[in-house]
C-alpha atoms as a PDB file:
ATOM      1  CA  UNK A   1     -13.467 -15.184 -15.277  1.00  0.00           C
ATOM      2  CA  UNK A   2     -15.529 -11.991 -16.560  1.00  0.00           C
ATOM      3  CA  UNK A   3     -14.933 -11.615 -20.426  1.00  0.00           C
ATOM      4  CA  UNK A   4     -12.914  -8.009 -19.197  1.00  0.00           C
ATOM      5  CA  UNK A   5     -10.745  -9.506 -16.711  1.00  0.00           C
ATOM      6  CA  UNK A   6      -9.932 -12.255 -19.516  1.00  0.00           C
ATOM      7  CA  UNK A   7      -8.688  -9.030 -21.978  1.00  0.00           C
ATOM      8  CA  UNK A   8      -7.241  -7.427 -18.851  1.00  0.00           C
ATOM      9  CA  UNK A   9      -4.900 -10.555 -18.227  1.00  0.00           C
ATOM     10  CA  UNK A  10      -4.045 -11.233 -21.721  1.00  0.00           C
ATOM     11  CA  UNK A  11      -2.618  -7.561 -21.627  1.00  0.00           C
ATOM     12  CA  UNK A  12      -0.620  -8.538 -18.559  1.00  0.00           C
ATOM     13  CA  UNK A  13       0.274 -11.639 -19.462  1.00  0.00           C
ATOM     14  CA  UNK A  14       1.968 -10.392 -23.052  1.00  0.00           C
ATOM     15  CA  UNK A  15       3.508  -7.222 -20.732  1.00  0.00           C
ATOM     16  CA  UNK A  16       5.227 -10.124 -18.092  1.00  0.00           C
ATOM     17  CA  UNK A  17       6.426 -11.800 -21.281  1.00  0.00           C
ATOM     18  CA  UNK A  18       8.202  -8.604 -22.444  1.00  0.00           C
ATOM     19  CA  UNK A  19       9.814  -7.128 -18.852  1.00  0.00           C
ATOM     20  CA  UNK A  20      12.720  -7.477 -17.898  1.00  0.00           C
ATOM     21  CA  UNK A  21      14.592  -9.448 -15.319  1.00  0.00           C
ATOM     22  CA  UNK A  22      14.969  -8.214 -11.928  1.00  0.00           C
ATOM     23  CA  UNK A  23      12.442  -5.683 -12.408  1.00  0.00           C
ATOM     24  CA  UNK A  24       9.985  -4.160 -10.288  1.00  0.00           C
ATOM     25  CA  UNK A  25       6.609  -3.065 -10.788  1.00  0.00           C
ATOM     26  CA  UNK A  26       3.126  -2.991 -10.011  1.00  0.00           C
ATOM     27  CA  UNK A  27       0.213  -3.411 -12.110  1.00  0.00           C
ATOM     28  CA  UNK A  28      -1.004  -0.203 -13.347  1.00  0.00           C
ATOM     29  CA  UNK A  29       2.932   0.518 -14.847  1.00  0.00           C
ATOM     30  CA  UNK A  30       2.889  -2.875 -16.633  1.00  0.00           C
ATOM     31  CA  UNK A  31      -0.380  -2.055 -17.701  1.00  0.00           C
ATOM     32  CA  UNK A  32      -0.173   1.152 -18.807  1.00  0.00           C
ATOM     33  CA  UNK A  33      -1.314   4.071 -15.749  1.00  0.00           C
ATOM     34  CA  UNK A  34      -3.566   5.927 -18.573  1.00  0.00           C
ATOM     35  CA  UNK A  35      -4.958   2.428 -19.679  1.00  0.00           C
ATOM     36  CA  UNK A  36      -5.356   1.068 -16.199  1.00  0.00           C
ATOM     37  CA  UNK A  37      -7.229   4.438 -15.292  1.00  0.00           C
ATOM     38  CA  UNK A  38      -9.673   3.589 -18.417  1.00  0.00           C
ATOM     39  CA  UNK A  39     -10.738   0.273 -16.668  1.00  0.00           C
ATOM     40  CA  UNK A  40     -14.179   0.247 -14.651  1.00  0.00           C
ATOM     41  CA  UNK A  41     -12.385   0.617 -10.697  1.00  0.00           C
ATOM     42  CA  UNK A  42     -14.408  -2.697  -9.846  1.00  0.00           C
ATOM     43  CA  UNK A  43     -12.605  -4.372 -12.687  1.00  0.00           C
ATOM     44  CA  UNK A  44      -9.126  -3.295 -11.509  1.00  0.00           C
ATOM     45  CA  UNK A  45      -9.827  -4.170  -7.864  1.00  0.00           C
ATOM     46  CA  UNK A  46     -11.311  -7.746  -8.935  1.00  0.00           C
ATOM     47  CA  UNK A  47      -7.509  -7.847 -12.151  1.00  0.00           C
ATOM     48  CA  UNK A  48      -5.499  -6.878  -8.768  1.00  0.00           C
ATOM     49  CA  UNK A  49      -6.855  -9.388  -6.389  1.00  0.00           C
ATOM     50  CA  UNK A  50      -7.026 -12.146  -8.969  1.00  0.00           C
ATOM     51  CA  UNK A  51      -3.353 -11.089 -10.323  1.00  0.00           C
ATOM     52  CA  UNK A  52      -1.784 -11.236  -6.063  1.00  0.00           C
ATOM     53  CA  UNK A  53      -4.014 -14.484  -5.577  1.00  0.00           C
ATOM     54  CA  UNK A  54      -2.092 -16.138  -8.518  1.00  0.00           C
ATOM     55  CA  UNK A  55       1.225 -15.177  -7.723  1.00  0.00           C
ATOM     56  CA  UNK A  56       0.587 -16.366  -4.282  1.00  0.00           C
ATOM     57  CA  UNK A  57      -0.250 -19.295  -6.055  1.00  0.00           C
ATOM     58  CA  UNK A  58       2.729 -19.859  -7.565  1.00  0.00           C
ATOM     59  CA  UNK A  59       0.928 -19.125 -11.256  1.00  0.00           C
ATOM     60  CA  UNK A  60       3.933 -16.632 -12.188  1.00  0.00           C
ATOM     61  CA  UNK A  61       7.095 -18.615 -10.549  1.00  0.00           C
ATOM     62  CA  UNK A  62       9.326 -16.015 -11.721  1.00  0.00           C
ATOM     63  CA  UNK A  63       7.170 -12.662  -9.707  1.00  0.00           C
ATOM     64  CA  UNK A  64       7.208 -11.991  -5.926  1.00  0.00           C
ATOM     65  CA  UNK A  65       5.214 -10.119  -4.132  1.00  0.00           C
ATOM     66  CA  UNK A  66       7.354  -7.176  -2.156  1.00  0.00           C
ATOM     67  CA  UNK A  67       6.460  -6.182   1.703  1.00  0.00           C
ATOM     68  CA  UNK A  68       6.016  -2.350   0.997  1.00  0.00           C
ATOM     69  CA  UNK A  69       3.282  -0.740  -0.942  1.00  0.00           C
ATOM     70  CA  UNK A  70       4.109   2.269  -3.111  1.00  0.00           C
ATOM     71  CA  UNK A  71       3.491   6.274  -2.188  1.00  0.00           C
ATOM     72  CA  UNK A  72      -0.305   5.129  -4.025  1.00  0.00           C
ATOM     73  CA  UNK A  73      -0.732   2.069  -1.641  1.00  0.00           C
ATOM     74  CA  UNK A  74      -0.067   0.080  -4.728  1.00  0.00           C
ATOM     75  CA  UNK A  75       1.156  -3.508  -4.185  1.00  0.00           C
ATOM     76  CA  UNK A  76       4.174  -3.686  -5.860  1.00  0.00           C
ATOM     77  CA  UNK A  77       5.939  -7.071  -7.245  1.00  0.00           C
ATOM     78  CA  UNK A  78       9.239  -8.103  -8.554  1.00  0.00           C
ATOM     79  CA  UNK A  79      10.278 -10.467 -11.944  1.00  0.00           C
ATOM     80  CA  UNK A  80      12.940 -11.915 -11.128  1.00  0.00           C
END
């Protein structure tokens, strides 16, 4: 994994740790939306795609993936 993606997920990771349960979310508000917007757009799209892929995965057994996208065509996800 690219030395920024490794940063970018122990960010997330310590963020997952701290929400709630039976919260939803995508990742730009667990990130931070003025920190995520900091992030090289190739980085994000390759953090996003890694972060669904794992969850798929079963990686994080306690976050779904939800059927609808935001109003930003954000995938969205719920801790449960």
């Amino acid at each position: 994994m690219k030395e920024e993606l490794t940063d970018i997920f122990k960010i997330i990771d310590s963020k997952l740790e701290k929400l709630s349960s039976e919260t939803g979310f995508s990742l730009p508000d667990l990130y931070d939306e003025d920190q995520w917007r900091k992030i090289y757009i190739g980085d994000r799209v390759m953090a996003g795609n890694l972060f669904l892929r794992k969850v798929n995965q079963g990686f994080y057994n306690d976050i779904q993936v939800l059927p609808k996208k935001d109003r930003k065509n954000r995938t969205l996800y719920f801790k449960s």
